[in-house]
Each structure stands twice: as structure tokens, then as C-alpha cells.
C-alpha atoms as a PDB file:
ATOM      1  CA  UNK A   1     109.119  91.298 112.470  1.00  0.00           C
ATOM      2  CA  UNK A   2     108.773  91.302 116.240  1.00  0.00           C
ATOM      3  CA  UNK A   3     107.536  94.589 117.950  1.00  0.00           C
ATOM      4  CA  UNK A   4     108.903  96.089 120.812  1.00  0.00           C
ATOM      5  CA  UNK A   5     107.578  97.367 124.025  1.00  0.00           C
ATOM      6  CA  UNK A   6     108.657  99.498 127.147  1.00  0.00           C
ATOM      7  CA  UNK A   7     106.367  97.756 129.252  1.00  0.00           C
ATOM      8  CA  UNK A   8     103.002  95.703 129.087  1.00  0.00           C
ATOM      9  CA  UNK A   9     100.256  98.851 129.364  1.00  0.00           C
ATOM     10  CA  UNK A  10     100.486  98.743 125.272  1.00  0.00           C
ATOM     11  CA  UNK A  11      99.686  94.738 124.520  1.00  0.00           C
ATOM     12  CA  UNK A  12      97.693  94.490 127.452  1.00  0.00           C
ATOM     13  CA  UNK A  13      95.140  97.516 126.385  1.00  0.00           C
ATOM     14  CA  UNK A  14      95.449  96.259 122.681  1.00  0.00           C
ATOM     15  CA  UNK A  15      93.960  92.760 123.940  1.00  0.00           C
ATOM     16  CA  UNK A  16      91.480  94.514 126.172  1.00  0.00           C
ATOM     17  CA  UNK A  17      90.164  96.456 122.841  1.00  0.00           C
ATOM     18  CA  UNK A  18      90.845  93.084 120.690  1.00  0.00           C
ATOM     19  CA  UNK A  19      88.393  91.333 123.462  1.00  0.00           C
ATOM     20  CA  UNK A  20      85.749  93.684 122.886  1.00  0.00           C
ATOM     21  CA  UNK A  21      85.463  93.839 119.045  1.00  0.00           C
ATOM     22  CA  UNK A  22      86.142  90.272 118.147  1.00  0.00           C
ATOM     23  CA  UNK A  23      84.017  88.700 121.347  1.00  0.00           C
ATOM     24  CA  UNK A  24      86.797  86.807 122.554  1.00  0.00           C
ATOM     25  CA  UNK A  25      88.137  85.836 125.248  1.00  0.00           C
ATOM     26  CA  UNK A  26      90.699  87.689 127.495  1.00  0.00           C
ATOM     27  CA  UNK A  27      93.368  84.277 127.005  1.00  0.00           C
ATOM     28  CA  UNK A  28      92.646  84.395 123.278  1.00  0.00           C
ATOM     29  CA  UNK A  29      93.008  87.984 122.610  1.00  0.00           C
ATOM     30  CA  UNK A  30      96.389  88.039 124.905  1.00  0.00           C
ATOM     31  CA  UNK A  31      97.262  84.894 122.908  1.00  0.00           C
ATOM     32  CA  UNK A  32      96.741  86.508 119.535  1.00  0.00           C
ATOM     33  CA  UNK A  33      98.711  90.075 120.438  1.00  0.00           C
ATOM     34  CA  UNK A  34     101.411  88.277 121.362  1.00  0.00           C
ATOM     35  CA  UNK A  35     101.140  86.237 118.076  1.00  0.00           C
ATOM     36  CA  UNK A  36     100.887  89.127 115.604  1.00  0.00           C
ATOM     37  CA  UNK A  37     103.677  91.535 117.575  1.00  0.00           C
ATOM     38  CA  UNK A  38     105.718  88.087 116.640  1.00  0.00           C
ATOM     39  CA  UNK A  39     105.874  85.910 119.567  1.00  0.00           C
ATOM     40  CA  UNK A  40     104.991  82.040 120.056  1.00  0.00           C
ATOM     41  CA  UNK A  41     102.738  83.556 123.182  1.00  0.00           C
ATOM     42  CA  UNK A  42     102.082  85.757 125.710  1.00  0.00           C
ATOM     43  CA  UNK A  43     104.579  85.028 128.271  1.00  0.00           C
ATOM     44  CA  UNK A  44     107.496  84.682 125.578  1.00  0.00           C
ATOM     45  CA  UNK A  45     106.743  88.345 124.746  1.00  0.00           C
ATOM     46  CA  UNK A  46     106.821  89.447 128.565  1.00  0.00           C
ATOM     47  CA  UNK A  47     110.696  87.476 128.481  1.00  0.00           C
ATOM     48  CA  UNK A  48     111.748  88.461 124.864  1.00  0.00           C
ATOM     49  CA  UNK A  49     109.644  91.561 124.007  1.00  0.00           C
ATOM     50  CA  UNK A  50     110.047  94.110 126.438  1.00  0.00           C
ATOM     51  CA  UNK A  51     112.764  96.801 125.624  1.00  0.00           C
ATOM     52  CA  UNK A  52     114.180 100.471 126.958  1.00  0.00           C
ATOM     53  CA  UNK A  53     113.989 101.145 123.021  1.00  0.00           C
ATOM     54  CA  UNK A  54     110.622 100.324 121.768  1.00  0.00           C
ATOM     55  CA  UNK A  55     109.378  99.852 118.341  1.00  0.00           C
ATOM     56  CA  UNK A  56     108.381 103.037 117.242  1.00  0.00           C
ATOM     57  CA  UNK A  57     104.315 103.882 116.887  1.00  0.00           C
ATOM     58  CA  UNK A  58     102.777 104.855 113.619  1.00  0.00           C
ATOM     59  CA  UNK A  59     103.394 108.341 113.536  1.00  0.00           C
ATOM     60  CA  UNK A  60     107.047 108.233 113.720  1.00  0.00           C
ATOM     61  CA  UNK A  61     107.899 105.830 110.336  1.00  0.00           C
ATOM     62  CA  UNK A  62     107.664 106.697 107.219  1.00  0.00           C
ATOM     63  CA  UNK A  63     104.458 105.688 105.105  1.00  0.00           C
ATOM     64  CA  UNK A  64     106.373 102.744 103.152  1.00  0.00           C
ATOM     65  CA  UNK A  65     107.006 101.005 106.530  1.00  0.00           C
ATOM     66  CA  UNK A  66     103.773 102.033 108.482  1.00  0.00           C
ATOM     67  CA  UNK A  67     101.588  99.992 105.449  1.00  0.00           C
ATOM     68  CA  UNK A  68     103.944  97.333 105.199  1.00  0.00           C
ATOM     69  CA  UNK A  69     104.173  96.702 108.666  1.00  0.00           C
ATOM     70  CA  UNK A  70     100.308  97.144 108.817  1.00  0.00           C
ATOM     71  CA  UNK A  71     100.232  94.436 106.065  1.00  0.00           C
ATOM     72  CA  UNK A  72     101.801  91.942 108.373  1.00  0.00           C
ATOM     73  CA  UNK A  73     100.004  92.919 111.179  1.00  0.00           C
ATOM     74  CA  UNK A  74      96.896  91.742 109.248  1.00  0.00           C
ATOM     75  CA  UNK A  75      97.945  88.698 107.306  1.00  0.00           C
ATOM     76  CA  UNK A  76      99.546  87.326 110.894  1.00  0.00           C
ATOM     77  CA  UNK A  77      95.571  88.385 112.706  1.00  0.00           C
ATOM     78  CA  UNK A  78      94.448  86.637 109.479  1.00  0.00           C
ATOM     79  CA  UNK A  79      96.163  83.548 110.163  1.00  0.00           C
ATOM     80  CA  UNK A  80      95.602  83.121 113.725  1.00  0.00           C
ATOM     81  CA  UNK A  81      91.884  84.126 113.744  1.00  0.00           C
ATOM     82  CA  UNK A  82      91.252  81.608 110.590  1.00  0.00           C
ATOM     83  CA  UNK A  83      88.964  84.836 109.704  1.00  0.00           C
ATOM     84  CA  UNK A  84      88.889  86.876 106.325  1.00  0.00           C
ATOM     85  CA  UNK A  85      90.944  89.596 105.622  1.00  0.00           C
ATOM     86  CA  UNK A  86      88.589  92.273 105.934  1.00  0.00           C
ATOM     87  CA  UNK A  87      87.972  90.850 109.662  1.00  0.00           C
ATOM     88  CA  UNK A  88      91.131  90.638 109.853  1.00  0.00           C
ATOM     89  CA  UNK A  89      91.988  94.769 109.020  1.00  0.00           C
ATOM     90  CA  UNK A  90      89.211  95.405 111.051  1.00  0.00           C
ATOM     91  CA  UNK A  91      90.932  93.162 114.146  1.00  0.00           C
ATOM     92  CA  UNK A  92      93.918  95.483 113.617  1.00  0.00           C
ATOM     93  CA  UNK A  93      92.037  98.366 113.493  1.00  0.00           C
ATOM     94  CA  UNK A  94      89.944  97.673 116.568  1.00  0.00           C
ATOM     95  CA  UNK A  95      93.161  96.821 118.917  1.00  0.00           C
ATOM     96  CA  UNK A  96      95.550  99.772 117.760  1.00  0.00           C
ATOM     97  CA  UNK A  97      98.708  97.902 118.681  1.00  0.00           C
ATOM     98  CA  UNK A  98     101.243 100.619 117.160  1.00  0.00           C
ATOM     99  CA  UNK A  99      98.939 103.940 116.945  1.00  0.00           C
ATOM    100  CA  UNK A 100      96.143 105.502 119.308  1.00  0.00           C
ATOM    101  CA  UNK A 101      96.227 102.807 121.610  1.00  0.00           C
ATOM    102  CA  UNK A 102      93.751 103.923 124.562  1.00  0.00           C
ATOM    103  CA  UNK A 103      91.511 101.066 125.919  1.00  0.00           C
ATOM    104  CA  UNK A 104      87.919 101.140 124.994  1.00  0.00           C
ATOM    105  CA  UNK A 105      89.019 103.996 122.094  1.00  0.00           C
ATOM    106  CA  UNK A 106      86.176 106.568 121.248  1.00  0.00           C
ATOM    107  CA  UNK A 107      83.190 105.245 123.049  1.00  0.00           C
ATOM    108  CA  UNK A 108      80.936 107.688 124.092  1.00  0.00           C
ATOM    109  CA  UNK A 109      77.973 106.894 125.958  1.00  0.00           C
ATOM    110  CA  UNK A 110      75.704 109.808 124.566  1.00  0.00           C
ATOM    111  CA  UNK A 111      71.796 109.950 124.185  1.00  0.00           C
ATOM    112  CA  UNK A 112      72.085 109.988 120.303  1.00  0.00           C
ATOM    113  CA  UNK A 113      73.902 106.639 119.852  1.00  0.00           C
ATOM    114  CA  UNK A 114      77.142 104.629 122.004  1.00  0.00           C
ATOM    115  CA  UNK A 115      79.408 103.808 118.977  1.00  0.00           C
ATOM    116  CA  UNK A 116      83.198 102.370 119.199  1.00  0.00           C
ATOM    117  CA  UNK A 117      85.908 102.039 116.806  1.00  0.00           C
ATOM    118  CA  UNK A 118      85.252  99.280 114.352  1.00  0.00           C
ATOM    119  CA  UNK A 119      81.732  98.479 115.178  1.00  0.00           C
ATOM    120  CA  UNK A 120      79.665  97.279 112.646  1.00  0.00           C
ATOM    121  CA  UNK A 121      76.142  99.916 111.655  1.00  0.00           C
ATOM    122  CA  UNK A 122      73.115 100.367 109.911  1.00  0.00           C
ATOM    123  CA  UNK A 123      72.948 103.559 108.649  1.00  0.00           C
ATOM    124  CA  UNK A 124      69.202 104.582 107.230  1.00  0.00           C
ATOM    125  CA  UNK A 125      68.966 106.841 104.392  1.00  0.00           C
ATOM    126  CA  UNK A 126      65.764 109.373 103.743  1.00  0.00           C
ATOM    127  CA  UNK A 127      64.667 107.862 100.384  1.00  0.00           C
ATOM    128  CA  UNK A 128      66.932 105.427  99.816  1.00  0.00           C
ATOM    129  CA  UNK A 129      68.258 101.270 101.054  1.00  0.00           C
ATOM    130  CA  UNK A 130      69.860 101.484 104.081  1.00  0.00           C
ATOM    131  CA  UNK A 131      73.562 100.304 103.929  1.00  0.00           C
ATOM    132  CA  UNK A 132      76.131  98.938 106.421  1.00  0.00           C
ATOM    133  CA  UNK A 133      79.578 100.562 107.357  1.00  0.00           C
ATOM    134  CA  UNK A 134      82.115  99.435 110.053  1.00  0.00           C
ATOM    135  CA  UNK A 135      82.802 102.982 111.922  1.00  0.00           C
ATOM    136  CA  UNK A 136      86.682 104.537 112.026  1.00  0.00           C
ATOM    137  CA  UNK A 137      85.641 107.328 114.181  1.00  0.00           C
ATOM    138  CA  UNK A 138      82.687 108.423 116.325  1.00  0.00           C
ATOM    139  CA  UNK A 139      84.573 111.426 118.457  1.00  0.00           C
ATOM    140  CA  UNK A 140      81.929 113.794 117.712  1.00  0.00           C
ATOM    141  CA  UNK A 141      79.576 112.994 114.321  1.00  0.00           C
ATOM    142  CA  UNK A 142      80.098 109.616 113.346  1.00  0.00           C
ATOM    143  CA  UNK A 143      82.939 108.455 109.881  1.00  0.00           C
ATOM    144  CA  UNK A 144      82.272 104.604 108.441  1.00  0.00           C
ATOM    145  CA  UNK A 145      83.535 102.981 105.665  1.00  0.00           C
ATOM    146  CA  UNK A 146      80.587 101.759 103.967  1.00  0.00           C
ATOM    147  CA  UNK A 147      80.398  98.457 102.398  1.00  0.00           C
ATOM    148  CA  UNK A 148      80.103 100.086  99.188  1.00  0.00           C
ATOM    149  CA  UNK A 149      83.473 101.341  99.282  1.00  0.00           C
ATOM    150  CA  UNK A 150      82.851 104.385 100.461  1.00  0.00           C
ATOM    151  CA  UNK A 151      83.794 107.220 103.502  1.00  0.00           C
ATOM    152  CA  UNK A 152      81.038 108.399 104.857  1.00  0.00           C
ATOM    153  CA  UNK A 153      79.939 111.209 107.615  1.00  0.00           C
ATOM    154  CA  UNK A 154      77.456 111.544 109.346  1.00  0.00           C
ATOM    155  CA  UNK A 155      75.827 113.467 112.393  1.00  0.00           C
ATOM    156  CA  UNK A 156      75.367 110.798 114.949  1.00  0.00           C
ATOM    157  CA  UNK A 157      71.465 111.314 114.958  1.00  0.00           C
ATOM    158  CA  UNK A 158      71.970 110.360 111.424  1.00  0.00           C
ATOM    159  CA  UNK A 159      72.684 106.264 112.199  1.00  0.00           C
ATOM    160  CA  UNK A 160      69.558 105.039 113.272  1.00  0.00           C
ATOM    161  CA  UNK A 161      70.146 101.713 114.187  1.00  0.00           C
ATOM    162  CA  UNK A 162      73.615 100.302 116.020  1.00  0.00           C
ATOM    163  CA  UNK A 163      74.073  96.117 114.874  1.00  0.00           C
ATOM    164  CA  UNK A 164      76.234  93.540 116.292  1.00  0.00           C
ATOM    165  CA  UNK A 165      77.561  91.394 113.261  1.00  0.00           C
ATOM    166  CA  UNK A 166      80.644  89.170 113.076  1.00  0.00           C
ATOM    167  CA  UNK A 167      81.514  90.234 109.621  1.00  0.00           C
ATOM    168  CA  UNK A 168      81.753  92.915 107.256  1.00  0.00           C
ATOM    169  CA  UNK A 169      82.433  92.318 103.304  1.00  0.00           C
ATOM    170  CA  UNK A 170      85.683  93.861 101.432  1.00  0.00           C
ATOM    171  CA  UNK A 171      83.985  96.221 100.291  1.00  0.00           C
ATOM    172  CA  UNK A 172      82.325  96.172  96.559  1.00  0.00           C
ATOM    173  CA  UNK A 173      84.875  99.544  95.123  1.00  0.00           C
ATOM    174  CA  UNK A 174      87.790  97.469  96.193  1.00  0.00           C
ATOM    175  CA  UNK A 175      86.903  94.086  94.026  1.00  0.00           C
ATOM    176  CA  UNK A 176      84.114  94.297  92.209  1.00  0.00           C
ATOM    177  CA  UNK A 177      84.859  94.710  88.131  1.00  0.00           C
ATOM    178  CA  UNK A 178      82.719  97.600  86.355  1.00  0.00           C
ATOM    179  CA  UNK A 179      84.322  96.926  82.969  1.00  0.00           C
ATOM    180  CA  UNK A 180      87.062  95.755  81.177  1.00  0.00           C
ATOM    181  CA  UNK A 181      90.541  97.082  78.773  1.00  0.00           C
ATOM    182  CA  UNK A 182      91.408  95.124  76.139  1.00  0.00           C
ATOM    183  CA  UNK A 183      95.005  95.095  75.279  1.00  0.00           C
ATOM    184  CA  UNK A 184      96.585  94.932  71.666  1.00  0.00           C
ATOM    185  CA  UNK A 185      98.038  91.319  73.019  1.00  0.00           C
ATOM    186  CA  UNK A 186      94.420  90.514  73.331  1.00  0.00           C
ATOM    187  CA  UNK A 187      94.023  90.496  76.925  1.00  0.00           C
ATOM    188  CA  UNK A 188      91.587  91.688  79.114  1.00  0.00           C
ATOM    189  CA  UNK A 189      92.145  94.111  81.927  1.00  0.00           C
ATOM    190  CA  UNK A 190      89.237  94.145  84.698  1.00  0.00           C
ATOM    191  CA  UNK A 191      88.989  97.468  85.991  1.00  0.00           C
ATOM    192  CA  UNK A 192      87.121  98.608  89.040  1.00  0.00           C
ATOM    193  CA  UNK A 193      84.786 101.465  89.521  1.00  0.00           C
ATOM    194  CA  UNK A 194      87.088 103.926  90.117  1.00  0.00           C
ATOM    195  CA  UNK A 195      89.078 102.673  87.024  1.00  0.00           C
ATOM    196  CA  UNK A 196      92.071 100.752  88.489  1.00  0.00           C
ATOM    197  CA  UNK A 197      93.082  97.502  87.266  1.00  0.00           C
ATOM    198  CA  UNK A 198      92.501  94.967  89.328  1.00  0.00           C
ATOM    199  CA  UNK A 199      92.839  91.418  87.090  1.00  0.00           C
ATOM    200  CA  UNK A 200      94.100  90.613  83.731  1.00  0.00           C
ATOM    201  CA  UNK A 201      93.506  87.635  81.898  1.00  0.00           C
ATOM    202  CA  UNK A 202      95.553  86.823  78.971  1.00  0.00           C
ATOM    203  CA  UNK A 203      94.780  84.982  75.656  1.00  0.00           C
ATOM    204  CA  UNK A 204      95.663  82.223  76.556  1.00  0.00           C
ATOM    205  CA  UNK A 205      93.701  82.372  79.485  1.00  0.00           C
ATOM    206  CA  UNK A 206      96.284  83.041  82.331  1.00  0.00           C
ATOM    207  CA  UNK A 207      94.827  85.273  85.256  1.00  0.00           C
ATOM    208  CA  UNK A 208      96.682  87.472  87.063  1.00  0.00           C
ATOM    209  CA  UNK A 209      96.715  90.297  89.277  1.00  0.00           C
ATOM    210  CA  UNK A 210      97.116  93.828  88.622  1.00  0.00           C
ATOM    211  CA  UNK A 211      99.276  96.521  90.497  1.00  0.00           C
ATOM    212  CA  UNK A 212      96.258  98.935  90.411  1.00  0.00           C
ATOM    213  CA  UNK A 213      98.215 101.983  89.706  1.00  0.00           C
ATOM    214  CA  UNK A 214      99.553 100.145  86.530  1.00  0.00           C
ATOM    215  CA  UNK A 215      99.290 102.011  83.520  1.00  0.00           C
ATOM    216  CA  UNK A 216      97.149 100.127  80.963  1.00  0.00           C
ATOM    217  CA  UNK A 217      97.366 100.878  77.543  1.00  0.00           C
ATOM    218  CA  UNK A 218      94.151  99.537  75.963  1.00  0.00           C
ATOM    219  CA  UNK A 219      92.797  99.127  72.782  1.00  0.00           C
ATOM    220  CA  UNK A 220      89.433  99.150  73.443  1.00  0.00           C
ATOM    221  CA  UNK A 221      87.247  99.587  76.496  1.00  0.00           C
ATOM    222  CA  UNK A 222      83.343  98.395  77.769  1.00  0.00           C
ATOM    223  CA  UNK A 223      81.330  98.660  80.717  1.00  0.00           C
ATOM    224  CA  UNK A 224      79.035  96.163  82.710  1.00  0.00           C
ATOM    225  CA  UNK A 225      76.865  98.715  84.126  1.00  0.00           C
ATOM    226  CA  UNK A 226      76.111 101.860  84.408  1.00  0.00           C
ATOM    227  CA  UNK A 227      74.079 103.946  87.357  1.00  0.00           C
ATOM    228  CA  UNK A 228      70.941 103.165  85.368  1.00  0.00           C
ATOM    229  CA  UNK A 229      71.633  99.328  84.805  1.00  0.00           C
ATOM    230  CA  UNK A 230      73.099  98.074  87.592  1.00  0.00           C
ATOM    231  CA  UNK A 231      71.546  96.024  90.193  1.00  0.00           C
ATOM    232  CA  UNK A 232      69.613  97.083  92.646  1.00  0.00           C
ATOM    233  CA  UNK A 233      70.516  96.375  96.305  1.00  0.00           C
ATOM    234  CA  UNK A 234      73.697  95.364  98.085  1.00  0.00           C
ATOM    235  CA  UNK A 235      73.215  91.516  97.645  1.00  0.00           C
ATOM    236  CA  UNK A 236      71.662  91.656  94.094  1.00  0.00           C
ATOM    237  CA  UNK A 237      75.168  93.845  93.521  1.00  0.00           C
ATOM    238  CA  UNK A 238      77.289  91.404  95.295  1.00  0.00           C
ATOM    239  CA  UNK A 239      75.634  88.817  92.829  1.00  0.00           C
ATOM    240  CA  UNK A 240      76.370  90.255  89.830  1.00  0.00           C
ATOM    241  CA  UNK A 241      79.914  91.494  90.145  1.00  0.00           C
ATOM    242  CA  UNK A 242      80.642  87.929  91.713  1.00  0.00           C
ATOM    243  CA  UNK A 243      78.389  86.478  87.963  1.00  0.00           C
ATOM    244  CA  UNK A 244      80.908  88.626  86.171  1.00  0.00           C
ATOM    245  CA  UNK A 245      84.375  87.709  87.818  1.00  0.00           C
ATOM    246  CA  UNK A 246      83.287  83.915  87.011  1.00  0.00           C
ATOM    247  CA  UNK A 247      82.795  84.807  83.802  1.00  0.00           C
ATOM    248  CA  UNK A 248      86.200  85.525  82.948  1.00  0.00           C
ATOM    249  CA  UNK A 249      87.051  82.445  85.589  1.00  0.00           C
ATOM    250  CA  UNK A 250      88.623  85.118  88.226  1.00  0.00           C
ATOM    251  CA  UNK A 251      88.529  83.979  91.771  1.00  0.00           C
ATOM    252  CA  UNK A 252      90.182  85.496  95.010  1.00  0.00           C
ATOM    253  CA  UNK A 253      90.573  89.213  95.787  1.00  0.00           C
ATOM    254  CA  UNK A 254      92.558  91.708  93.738  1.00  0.00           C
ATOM    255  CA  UNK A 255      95.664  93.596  95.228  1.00  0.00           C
ATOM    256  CA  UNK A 256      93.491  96.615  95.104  1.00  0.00           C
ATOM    257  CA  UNK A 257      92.241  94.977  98.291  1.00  0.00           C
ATOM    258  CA  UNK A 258      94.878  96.517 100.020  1.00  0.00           C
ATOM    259  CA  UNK A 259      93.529 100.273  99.306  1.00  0.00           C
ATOM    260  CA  UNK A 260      91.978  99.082 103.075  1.00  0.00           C
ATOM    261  CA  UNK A 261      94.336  99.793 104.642  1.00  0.00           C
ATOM    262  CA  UNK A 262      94.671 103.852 103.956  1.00  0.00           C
ATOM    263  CA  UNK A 263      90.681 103.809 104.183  1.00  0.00           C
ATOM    264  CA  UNK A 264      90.902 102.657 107.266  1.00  0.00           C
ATOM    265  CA  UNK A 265      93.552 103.625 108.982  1.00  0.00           C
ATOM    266  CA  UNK A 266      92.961 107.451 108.619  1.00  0.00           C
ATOM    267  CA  UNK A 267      92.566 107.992 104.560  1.00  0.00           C
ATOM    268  CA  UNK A 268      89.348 109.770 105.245  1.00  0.00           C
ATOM    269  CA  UNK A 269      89.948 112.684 103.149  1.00  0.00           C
ATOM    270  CA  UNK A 270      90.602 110.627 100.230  1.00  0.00           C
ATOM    271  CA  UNK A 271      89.073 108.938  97.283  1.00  0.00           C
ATOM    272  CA  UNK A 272      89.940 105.440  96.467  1.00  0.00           C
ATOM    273  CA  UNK A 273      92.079 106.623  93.718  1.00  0.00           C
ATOM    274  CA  UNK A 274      94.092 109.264  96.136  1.00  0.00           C
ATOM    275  CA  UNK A 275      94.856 105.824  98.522  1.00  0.00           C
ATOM    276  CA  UNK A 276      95.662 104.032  95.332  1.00  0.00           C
ATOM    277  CA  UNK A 277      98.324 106.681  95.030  1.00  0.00           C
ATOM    278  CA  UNK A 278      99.753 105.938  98.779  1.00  0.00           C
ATOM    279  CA  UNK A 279      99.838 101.976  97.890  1.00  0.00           C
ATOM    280  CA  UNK A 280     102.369 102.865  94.915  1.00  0.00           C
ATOM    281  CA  UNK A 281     104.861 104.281  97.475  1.00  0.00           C
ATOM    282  CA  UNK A 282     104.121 101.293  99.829  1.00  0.00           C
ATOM    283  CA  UNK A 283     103.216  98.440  98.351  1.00  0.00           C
ATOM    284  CA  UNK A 284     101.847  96.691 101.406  1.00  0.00           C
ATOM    285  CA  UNK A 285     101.034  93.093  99.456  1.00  0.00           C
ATOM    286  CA  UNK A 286     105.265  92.705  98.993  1.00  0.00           C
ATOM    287  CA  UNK A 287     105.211  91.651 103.040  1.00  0.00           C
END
């Protein structure tokens, strides 16, 4: 896949927001536009890229090819950043190559906070842990995806504290198991909190992942947790869904993974399981 453009105003603003979000420099970011839109560099794209007939922007294809190409986008930032795929999304998010693609896009210097697209926060809840959330739009209050899993919004008096941190975690509704299906071959589905499959693990010990919009018909079901058991704190969490994945000798990230993409690329309405619905139609991991 190579992406067209009808001049360089497009690339050039997409390494300008790349450059700010990643801390890179100008060479690099130019370097790894040119990369993901398909080109060996830079100056090969200003030869080979430019067109009268440019590859259309987000909100003129269909949903199918705006995830898939998405997909790409990501696993190409992935490769050339040596970063993880959640850094990776968020790189994609940040330089908004093929949709709202102005330079710098929603910063607004205000008294009650400066946030940008993709910037990493602390928000501080009355009465409870305070959480992080990478933010997706600050135009007037302030909507984050929350490591959690979770959309959020908030008023922008509401996030107390602004952080600068190199990376943010998949987060823990998109690969973390909450129970598991047993099936009458005797295998085990892993199923996440919001009750897609995400791994299945057969008798005889093969692991594999799940389409999680598959329909599993189980025999018998049991949880991990529940709101009253489970652990405490984001890092005691982290520990203990990563304590039960090895315990069924799962490693990597699920396809479910991919829900990030519709979370983060405007999905804010939705619950995980309304995205999981979009990712049927698309498919985004068959890039």
C-alpha cells in the first residue's frame, strides 16, 4: 500500500505532529512518514508519491478499508519505531496522516490545563486511585482512553495533573482474561471482561487466538475475579492477569487488541463490545 498525495502540506504536517508526540527528531519523523505511507524515504515519496488523484482521507472509504488500512499504518510505525503496538496506534493517532490532519491538532493553551492529541495524563479521582489515559480529544472538556480500557470524559478542571511518559500499556479490557469457557472438546476459552474470547487452548495444549466476536459454545464457565476480589491497583492488576495468562502458558496479545483501533480513532460512543462489532466487518489483523 503506498498513499498518495496532492502535494507535501499533508506528510510534512503529519511529521511536524509525529515530532511532537514521539520526541523525535524532524529527519526521523520525515523518515518514518515516508516509511509508513510506503516509501524507502522521504525524497522517494516527493519523486514517486505525489499525485493530481490522491489517496482518499478517512472519511471517504468505507469502514472495512479505513481499519485495514489503519492496521498497516500501525504495524509499518511498529516496525520502524522498534516500539510496541500500543505506541505504535498512538504514533498513528498523534500524526493523522489520512484524517484531521492540522499541525499541532487540538492544543489549547487555556488556564485549566494545555492538552494535545495523544498525550499521556493523570487523571485524579475524589475517593478513589488515580489512573492514566492517553487523551483522543481535548476541544472543549477533555475524552482519554484510560488504561483500564475505558472512554472517559471529563471537564478539563477535572485532570489535575498533565505527565510526559514514553509509553502507555494496551490497555487491561483489551487482554487481560477475567475467566474462562470450557468447550465439550475440553478446551478452554479465555474470555475478557467484557466477555469476548480472546485465547483458546486446546487439550492437547495448543494455544491459539480467538476472533473475539466468535461464538463460543461452552460447557461450563468460571471467573477469576470479581469487583470484590480482584486486585487492587493498576500494577497489582497488571500482575495478576499477567499470573493468570502464564498459567494456561498464553503469551503475546490477543486479536482483541485490535478493538484499539475504533477506541481510538473516534469509537467514543461505544463500549468495547459495540467496537468488537465494527472489527467483524473489518477485520484489521488480516493486513
Amino acid at each position: 500500500m503506498q498513499i498518495l498525495f496532492n502535494g507535501l502540506q499533508r506528510p510534512k504536517r503529519a511529521a511536524q505532529n509525529l515530532k511532537r508526540a514521539c520526541g523525535i527528531k524532524l529527519s526521523q519523523a520525515h523518515r518514518i512518514v515516508a516509511r509508513i505511507s510506503g516509501y524507502r524515504d522521504w525524497h522517494h515519496m516527493e519523486r514517486a508519491g505525489l499525485s493530481a488523484i490522491p489517496t482518499p482521507l478517512d472519511p471517504h472509504t468505507s469502514l472495512e478499508a479505513r481499519d485495514q488500512r489503519r492496521a498497516k499504518l500501525i504495524l509499518r510505525m511498529q516496525n520502524e519505531r522498534g516500539c510496541s503496538f500500543m505506541e505504535a496506534a498512538r504514533g498513528v493517532l498523534c500524526a493523522q496522516l489520512l484524517h484531521d490532519n492540522r499541525e499541532d491538532p487540538w492544543r489549547h493553551a487555556r488556564e485549566d490545563g494545555d492538552f494535545t492529541l495523544g498525550q499521556t495524563i493523570t487523571v485524579h479521582e475524589e475517593g478513589g486511585n488515580p489512573f492514566e489515559a492517553v487523551v483522543l480529544n481535548a476541544e472543549r472538556g477533555v475524552i482519554a482512553l484510560s488504561a483500564a480500557g475505558g472512554v472517559i470524559y471529563r471537564g478539563r478542571e477535572e485532570v489535575c495533573e498533565s505527565v510526559a511518559k514514553e509509553e502507555f500499556p494496551l490497555p487491561l479490557r483489551l487482554w487481560a482474561p477475567y475467566g474462562v469457557w470450557e468447550e465439550a472438546s475440553g478446551s478452554k476459552v479465555l474470555f475478557s471482561r467484557d466477555y469476548c474470547p480472546i485465547w483458546r487452548v486446546s487439550a492437547d495444549g495448543l494455544i491459539e487466538q480467538v476472533e473475539p466476536f466468535e461464538w463460543i459454545d461452552y460447557q461450563s464457565q468460571r471467573w477469576f475475579w470479581n469487583d470484590a476480589t480482584r486486585a487492587a491497583g493498576e500494577a497489582a492488576r497488571v500482575a495478576e492477569a499477567s499470573s493468570f495468562l502464564k498459567s494456561f502458558g498464553v503469551e503475546g496479545e490477543p486479536l482483541l487488541k485490535w478493538a484499539i483501533i475504533p477506541l481510538m480513532f473516534g469509537g467514543w460512543n461505544k463500549t468495547i463490545k459495540g467496537v468488537v462489532q465494527d472489527l467483524e466487518q473489518s477485520r484489521p489483523w488480516l493486513v
